[in-house]
C-alpha atoms as a PDB file:
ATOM      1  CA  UNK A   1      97.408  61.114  97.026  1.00  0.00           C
ATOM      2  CA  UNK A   2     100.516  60.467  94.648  1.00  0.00           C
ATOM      3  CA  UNK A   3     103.042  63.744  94.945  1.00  0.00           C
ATOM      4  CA  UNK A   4     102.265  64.684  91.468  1.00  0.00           C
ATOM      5  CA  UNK A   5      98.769  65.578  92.608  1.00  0.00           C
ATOM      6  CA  UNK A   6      99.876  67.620  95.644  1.00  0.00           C
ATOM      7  CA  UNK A   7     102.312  69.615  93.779  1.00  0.00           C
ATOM      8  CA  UNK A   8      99.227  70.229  90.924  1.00  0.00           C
ATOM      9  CA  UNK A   9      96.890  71.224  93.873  1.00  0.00           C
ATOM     10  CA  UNK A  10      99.612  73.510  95.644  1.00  0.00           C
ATOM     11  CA  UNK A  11      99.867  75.408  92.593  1.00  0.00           C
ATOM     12  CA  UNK A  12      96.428  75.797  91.722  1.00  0.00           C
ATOM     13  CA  UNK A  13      95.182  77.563  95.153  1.00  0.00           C
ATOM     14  CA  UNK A  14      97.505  80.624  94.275  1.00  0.00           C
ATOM     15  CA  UNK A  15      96.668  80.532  91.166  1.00  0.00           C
ATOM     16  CA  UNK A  16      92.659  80.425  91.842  1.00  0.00           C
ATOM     17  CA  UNK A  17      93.456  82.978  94.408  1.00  0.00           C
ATOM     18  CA  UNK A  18      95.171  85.599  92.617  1.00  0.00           C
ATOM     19  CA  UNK A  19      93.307  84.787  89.051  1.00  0.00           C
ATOM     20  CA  UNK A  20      90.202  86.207  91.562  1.00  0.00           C
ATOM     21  CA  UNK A  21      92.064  89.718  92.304  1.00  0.00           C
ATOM     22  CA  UNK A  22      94.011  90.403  89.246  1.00  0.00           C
ATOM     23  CA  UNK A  23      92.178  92.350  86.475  1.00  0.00           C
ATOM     24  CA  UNK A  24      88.837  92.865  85.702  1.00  0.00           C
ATOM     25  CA  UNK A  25      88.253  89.965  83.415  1.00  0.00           C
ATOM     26  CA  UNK A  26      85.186  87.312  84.309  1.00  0.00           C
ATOM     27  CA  UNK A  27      82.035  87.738  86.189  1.00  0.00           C
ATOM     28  CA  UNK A  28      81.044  88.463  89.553  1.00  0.00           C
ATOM     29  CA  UNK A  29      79.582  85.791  92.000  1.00  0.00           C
ATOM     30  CA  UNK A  30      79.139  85.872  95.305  1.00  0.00           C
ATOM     31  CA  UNK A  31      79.526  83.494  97.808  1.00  0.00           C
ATOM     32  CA  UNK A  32      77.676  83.305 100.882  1.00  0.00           C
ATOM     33  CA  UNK A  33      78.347  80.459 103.708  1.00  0.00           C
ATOM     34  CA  UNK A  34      75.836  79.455 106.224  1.00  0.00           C
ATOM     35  CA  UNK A  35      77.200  78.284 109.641  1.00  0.00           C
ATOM     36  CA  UNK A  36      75.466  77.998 113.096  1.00  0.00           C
ATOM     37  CA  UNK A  37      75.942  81.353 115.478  1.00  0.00           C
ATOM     38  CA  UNK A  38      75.319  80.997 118.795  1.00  0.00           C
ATOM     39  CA  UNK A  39      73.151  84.118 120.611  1.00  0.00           C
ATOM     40  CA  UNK A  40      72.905  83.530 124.381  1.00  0.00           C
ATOM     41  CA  UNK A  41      70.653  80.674 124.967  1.00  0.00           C
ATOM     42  CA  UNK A  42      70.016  79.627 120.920  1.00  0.00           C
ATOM     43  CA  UNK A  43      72.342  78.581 118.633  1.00  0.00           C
ATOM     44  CA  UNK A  44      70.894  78.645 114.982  1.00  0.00           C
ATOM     45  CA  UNK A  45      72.067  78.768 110.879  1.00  0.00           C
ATOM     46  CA  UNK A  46      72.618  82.245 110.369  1.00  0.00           C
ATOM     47  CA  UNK A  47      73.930  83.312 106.785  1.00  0.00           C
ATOM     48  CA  UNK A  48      77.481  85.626 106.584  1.00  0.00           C
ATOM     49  CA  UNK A  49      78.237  88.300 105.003  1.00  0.00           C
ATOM     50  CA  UNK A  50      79.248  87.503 101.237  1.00  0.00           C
ATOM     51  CA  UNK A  51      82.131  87.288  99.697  1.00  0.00           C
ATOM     52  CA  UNK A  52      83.229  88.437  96.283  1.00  0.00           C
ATOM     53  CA  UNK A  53      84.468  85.529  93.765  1.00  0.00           C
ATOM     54  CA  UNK A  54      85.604  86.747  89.891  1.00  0.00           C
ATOM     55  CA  UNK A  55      85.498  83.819  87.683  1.00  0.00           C
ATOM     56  CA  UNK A  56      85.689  83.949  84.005  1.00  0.00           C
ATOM     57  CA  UNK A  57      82.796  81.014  84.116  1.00  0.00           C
ATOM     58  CA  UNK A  58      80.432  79.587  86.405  1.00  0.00           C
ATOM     59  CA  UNK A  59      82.735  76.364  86.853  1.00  0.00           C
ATOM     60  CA  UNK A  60      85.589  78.260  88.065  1.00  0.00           C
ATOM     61  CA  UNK A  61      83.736  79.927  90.389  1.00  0.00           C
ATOM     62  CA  UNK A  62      82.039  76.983  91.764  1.00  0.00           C
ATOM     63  CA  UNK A  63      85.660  75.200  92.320  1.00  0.00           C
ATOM     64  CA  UNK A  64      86.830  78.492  94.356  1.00  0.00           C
ATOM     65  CA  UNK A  65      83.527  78.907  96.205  1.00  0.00           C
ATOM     66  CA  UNK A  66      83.972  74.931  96.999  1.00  0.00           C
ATOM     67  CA  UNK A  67      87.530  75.160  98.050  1.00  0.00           C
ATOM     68  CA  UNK A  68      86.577  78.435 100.511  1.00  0.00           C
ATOM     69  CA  UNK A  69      84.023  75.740 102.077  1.00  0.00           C
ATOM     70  CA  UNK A  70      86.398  72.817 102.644  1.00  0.00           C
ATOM     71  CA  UNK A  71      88.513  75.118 103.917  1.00  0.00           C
ATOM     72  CA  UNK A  72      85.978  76.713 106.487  1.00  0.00           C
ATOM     73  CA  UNK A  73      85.306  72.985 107.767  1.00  0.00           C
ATOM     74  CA  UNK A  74      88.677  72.421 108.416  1.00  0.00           C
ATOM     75  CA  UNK A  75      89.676  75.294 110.263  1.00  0.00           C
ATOM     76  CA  UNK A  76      86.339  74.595 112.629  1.00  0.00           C
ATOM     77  CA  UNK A  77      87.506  71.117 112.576  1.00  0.00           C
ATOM     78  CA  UNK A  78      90.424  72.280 113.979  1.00  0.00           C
ATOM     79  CA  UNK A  79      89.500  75.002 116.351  1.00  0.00           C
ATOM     80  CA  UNK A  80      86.446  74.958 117.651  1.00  0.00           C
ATOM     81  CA  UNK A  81      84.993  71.402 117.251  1.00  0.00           C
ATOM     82  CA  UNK A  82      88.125  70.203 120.200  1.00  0.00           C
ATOM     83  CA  UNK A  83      85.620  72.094 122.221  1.00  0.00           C
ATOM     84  CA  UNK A  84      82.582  71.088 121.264  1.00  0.00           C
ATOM     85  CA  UNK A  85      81.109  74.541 120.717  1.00  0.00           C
ATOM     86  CA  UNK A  86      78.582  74.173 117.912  1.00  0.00           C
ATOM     87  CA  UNK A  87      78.980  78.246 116.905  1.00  0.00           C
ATOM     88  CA  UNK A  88      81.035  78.944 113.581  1.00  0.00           C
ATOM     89  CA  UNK A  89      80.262  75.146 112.258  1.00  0.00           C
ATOM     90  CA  UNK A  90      80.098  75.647 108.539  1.00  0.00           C
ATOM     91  CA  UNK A  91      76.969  73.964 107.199  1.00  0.00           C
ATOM     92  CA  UNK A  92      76.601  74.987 103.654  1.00  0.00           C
ATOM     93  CA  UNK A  93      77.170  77.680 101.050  1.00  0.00           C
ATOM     94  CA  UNK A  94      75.276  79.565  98.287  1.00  0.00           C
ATOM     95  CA  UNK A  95      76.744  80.764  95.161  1.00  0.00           C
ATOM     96  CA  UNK A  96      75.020  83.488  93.678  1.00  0.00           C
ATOM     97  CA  UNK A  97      75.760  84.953  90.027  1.00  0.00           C
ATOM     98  CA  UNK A  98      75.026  88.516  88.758  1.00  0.00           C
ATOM     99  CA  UNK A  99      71.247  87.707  88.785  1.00  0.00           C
ATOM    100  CA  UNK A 100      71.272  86.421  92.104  1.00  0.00           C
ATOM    101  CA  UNK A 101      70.460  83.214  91.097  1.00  0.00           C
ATOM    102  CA  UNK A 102      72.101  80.215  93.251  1.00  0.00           C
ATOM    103  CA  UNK A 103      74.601  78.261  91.018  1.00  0.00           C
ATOM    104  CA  UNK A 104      75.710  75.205  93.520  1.00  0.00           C
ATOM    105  CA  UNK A 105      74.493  72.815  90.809  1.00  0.00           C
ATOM    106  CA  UNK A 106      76.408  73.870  87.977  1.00  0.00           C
ATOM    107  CA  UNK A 107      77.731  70.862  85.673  1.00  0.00           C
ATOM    108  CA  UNK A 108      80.844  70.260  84.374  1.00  0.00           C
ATOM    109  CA  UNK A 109      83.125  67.860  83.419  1.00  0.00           C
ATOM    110  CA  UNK A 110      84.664  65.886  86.355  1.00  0.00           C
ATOM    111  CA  UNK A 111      83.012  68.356  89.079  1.00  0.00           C
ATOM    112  CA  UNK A 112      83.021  64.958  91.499  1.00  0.00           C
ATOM    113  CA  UNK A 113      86.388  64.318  90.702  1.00  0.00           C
ATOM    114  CA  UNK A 114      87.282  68.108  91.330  1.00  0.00           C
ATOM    115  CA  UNK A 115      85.375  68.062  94.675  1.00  0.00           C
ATOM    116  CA  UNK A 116      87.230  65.074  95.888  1.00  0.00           C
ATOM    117  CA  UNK A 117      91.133  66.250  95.367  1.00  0.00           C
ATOM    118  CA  UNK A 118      89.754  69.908  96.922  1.00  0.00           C
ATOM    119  CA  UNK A 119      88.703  67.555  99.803  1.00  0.00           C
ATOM    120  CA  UNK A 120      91.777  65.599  99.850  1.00  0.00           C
ATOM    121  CA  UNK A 121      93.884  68.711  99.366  1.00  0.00           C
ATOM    122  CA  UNK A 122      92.788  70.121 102.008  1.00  0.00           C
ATOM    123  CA  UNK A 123      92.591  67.459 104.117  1.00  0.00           C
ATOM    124  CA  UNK A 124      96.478  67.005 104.121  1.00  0.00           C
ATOM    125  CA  UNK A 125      97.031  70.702 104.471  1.00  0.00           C
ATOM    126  CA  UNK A 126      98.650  71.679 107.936  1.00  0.00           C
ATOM    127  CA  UNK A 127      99.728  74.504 109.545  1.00  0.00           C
ATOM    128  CA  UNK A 128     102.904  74.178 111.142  1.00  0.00           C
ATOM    129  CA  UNK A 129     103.129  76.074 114.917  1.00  0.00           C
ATOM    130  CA  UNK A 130     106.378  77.674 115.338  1.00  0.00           C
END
């Protein structure tokens, strides 16, 4: 990924971020991630709880929601996959509108494109242990 891109993406996670808090401007969406939860013997997709997006367009909310899902795989990547426990392993995600109507196959211009610098964005991201 050329620097120029990195800077871009570093910029536009605060900026999706706060854009989602500020104001009340844009629609509500919800996104909901499914991930396997182990219960004593059983381990199984369970759905969490959902999470409020704000997005002034279905698009926008769609690149959040898919950035909060790369970001849940990497953090299990991280964590919990070094020791092989299957619980908290993100599998998928629903994004519902105001009419509860799932919106994961929205179109827009360059949405692959999108998806793949969110992937490779956060891909590179590291935390740093002090």
């Amino acid at each position: 990924m050329k620097a120029n891109d990195q800077r871009i993406i570093i910029f536009i996670f605060p900026i999706l971020f706060l854009s989602s808090c500020i104001g009340n401007s844009g629609k509500d969406y919800q996104y909901i991630e499914t991930c396997m939860q182990t219960n004593l013997l059983t381990t199984a997709p369970k759905e969490l709880k959902p999470l409020l997006i704000r997005a002034k367009s279905d698009s926008e909310a769609y690149i959040k929601a898919y950035s909060n899902f790369c970001i849940s795989k990497k953090f299990y990547n991280r964590e919990f996959q070094k020791s092989g426990a299957k619980s908290g392993k993100p599998l998928s995600f629903k994004l519902l509108n105001e009419d509860s109507m799932d919106i994961r196959s929205v179109l827009f211009l360059n949405k692959e494109r999108l998806e793949k610098k969110i992937e490779n964005s956060v891909a590179s991201f590291e935390i740093q242990k002090e």
